[in-house]
Protein backbone atom coordinates (compact mmCIF):
# COMPACT_ATOMS: atom_id res chain seq x y z
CA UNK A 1 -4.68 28.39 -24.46
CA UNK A 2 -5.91 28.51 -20.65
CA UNK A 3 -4.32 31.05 -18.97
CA UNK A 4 -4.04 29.40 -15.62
CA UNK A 5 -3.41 25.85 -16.38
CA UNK A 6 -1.63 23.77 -13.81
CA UNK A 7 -2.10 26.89 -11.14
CA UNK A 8 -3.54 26.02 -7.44
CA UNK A 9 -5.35 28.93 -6.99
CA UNK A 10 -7.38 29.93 -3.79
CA UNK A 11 -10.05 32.29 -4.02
CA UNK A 12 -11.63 33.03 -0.19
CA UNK A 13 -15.03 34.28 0.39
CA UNK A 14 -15.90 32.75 -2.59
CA UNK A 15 -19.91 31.73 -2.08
CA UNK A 16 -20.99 34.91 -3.89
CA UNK A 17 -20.39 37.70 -6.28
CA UNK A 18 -17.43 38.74 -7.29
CA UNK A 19 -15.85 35.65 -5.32
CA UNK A 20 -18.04 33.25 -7.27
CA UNK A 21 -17.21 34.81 -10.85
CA UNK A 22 -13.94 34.94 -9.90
CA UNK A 23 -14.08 31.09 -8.83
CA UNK A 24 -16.10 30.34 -11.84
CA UNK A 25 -13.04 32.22 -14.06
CA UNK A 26 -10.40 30.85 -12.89
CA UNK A 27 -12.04 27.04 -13.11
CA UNK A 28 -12.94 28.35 -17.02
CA UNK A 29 -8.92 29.09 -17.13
CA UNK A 30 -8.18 25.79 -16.08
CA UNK A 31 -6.83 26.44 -12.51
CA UNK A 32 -7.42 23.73 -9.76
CA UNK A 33 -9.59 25.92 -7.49
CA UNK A 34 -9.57 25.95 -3.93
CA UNK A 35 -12.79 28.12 -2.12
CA UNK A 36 -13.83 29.22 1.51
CA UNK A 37 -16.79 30.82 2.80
CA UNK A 38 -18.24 31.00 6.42
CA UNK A 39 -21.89 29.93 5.99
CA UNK A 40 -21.55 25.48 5.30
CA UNK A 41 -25.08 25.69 3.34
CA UNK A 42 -23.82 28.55 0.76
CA UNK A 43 -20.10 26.93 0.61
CA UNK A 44 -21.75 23.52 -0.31
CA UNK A 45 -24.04 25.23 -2.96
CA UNK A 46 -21.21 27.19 -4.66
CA UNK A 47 -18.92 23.93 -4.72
CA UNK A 48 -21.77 22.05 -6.39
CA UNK A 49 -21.93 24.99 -8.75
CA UNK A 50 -18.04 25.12 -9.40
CA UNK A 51 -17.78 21.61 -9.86
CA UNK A 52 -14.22 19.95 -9.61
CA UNK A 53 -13.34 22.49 -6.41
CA UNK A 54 -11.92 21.86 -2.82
CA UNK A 55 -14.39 23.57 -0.35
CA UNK A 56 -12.79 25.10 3.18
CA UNK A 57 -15.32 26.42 5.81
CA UNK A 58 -13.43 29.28 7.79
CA UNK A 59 -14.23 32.55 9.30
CA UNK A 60 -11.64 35.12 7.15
CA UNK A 61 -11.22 37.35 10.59
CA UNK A 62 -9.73 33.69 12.51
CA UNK A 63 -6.31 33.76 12.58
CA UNK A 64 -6.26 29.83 13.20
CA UNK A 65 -8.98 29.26 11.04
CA UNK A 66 -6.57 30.97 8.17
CA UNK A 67 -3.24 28.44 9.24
CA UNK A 68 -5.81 25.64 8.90
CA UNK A 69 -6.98 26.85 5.45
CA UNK A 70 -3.25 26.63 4.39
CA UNK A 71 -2.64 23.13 6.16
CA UNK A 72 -5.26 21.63 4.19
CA UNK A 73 -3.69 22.95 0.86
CA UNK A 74 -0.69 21.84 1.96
CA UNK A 75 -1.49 18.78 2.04
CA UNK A 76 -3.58 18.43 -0.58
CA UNK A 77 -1.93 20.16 -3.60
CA UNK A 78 1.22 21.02 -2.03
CA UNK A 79 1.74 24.41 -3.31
CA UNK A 80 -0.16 27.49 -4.07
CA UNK A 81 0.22 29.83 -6.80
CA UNK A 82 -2.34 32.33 -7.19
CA UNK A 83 -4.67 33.72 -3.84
CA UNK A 84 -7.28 36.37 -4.55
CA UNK A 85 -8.33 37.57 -1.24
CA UNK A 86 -12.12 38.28 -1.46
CA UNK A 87 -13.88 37.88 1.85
CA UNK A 88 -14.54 40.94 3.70
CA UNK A 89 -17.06 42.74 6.10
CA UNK A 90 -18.70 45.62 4.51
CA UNK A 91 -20.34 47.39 7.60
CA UNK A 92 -21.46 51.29 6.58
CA UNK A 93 -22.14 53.41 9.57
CA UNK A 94 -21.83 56.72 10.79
CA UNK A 95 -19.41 58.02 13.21
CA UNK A 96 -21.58 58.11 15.97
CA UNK A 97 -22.37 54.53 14.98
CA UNK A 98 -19.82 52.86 15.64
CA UNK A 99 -18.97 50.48 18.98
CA UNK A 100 -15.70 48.77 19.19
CA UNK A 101 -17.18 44.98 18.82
CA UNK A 102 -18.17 46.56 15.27
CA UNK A 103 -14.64 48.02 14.55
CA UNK A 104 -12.74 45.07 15.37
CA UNK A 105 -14.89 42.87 13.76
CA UNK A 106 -14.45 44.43 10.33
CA UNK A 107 -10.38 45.06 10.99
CA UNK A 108 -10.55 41.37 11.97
CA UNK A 109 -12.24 40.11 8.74
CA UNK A 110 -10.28 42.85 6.24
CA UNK A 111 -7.04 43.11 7.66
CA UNK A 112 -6.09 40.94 10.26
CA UNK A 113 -7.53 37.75 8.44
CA UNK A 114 -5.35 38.72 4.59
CA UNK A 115 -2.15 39.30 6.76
CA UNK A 116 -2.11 36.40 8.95
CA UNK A 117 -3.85 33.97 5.94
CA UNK A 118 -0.77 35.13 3.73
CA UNK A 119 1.76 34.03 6.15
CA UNK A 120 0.32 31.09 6.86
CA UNK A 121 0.82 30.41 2.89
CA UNK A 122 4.09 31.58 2.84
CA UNK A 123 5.69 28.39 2.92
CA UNK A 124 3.76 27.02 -0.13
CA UNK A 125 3.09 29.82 -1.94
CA UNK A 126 5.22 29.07 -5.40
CA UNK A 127 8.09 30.94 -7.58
CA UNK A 128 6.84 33.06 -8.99
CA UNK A 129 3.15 33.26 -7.11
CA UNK A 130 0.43 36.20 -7.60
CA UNK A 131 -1.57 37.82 -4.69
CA UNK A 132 -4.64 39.64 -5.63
CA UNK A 133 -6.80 41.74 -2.87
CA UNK A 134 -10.12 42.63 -2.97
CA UNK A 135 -9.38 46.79 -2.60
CA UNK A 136 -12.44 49.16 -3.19
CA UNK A 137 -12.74 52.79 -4.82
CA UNK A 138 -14.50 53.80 -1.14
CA UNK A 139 -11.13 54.13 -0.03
CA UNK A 140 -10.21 56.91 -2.54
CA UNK A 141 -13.67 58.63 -1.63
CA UNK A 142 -14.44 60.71 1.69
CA UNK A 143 -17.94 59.09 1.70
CA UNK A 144 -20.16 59.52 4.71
CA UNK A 145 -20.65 56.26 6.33
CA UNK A 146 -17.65 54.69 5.02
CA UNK A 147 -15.39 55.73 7.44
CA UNK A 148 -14.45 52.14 8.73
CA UNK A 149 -14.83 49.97 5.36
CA UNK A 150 -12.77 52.82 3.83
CA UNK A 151 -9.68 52.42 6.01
CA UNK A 152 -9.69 48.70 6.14
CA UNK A 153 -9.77 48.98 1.87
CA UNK A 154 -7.12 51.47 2.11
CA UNK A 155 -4.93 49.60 4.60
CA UNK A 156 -4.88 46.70 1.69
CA UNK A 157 -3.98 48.40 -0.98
CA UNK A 158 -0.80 49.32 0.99
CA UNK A 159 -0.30 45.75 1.91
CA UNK A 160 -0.11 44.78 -1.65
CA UNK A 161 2.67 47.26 -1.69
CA UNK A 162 4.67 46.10 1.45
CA UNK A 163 3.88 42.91 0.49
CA UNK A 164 5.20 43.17 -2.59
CA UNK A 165 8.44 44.82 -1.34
CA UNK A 166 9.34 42.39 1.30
CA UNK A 167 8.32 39.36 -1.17
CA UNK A 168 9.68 40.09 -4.55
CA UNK A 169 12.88 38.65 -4.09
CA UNK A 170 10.33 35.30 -3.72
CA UNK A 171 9.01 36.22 -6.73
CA UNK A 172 6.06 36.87 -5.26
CA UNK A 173 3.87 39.62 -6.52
CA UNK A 174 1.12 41.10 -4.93
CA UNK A 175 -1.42 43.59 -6.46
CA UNK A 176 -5.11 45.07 -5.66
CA UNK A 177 -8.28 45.28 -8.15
CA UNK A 178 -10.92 48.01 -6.62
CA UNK A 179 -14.41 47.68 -7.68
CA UNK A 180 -16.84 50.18 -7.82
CA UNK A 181 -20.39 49.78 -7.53
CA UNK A 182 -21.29 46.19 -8.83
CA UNK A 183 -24.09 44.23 -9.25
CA UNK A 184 -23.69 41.24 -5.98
CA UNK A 185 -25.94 40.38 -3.12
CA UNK A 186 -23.61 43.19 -0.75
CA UNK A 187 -26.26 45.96 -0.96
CA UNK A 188 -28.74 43.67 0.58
CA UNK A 189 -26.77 42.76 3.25
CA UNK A 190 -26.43 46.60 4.29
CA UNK A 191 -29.43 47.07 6.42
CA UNK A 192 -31.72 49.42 4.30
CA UNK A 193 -35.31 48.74 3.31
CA UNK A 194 -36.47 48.70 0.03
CA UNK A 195 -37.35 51.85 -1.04
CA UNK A 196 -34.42 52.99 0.66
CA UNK A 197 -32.16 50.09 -1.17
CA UNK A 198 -33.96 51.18 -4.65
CA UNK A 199 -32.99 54.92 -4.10
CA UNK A 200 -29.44 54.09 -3.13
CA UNK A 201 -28.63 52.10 -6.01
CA UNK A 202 -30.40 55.31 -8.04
CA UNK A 203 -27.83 57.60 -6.78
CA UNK A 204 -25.08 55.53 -7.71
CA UNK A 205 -26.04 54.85 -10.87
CA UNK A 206 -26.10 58.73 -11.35
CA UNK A 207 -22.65 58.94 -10.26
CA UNK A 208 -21.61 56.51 -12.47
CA UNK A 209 -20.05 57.93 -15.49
CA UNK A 210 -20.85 55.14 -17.88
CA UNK A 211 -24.54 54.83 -16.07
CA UNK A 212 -24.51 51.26 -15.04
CA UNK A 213 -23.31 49.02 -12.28
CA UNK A 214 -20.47 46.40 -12.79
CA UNK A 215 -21.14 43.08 -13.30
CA UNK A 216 -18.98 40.63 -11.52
CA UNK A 217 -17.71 38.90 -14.11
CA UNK A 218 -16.20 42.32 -15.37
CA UNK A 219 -14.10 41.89 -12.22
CA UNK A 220 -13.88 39.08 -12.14
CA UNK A 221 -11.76 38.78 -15.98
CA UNK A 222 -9.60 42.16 -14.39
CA UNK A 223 -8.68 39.34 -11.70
CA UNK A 224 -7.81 36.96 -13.82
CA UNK A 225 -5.16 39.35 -15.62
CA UNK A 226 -3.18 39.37 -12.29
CA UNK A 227 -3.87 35.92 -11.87
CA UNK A 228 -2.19 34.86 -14.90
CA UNK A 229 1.63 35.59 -16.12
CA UNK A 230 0.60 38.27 -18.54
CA UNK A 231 0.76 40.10 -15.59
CA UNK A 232 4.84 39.11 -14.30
CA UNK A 233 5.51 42.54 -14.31
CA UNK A 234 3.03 44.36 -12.61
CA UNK A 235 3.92 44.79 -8.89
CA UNK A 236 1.95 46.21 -6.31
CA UNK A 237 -0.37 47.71 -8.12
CA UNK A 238 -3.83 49.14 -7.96
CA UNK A 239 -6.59 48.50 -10.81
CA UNK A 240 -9.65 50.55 -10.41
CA UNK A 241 -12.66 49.21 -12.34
CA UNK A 242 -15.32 51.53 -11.59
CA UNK A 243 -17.26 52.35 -14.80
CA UNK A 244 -15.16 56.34 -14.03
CA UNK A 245 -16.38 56.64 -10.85
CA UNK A 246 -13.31 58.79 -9.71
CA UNK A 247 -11.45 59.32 -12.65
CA UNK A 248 -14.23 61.25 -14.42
């Protein structure tokens, strides 16, 4: 049996990693997929990969960009019942890094963009409907470097929660998954060179109780869990899936 047959589901940020296994999971499960994604060369390429999908360019830190995303699913399904927020900014710098273009560019993209983009689906958004955001363990971890990324993580796994509590009664759920380390094109994206990116990825793999990165498919099925109504009664909650990372 599919698990998410007949569900409108909107994945954003969804051109790679763990927003493209999660697409590609959630087509398996036999949802009718909607995906967004900034760049219009990757967003094309990860539609033609989906298949069957409805493609949105949008930037996930524009607050009109978000009402638009939910005016086009308005009017093309009608109704939404599953959103995994997914697109995010992961910037990594030190204190003494940071400049306030930098800061409110990541707020914008984290926070500001999952707020507004969830009341601008409020109106569609079905009984009962499942929110999923894209947490992280960096906000249970006093990492240098993180200090930004970290809050913005941390500010949405208490928006699951508030979200939860002023939506219930809408029976709407919302609820976060936080990866650890997993294998996607993020650590690329982060500014080191390659001896430095090959030495990095070292020391988390030593850190790693069960001595491997994630894949993001292994996220990707945790998703689908809270996705699907095996999952009715879990309410803002928080699944870590971090190989142990801070449990061990």
């Amino acid at each position: 049996m599919l698990r998410l047959a007949n569900k409108i589901a909107l994945v954003t940020g969804a051109t790679s990693g763990i927003g493209l296994a999660t697409a590609h999971r959630f087509v398996e499960e036999g949802a009718k997929v909607v995906i967004t994604g900034t760049d219009a060369g990757r967003l094309e390429a990860a539609s033609k990969e989906l298949g069957d999908v409805l493609a949105i360019r949008a930037d996930a830190g524009d607050v009109a960009d978000q009402r638009r995303i939910a005016d086009t699913i308005r009017d093309t399904f009608g109704r939404l019942d599953v959103l995994f927020v997914n697109a995010g900014v992961a910037d990594f710098r030190p204190l003494d890094g940071w400049d306030e273009a930098g800061f409110d560019r990541s707020m914008a993209v984290n926070v500001k963009g999952p707020l507004f983009l969830v009341q601008a689906l409020l109106p569609i958004l079905s009984n009962p409907a499942s929110i999923i955001l894209n947490g992280s363990v960096n906000a249970h971890l006093g990492k240098p470097g993180s200090i930004v990324y970290a809050a913005t993580k941390a500010a949405l796994i208490s928006l699951a929660r508030t979200l939860s509590g002023e939506l219930i009664g809408r029976g709407i759920r919302a609820n976060v998954v936080s990866p650890g380390p997993v294998t996607t094109p993020l650590y690329g994206k982060l500014g080191f060179g390659d001896s430095d990116l090959a030495g990095f990825k070292d020391y988390l793999i030593g850190v790693l109780p069960i001595g491997r990165f994630g894949e993001a498919k292994e996220i990707a099925d945790a998703i689908v869990y809270f996705a699907s109504d095996e999952s009715r009664f879990t309410v803002g909650s928080e699944l870590v899936v971090d190989g142990g990372m801070i449990n061990i």
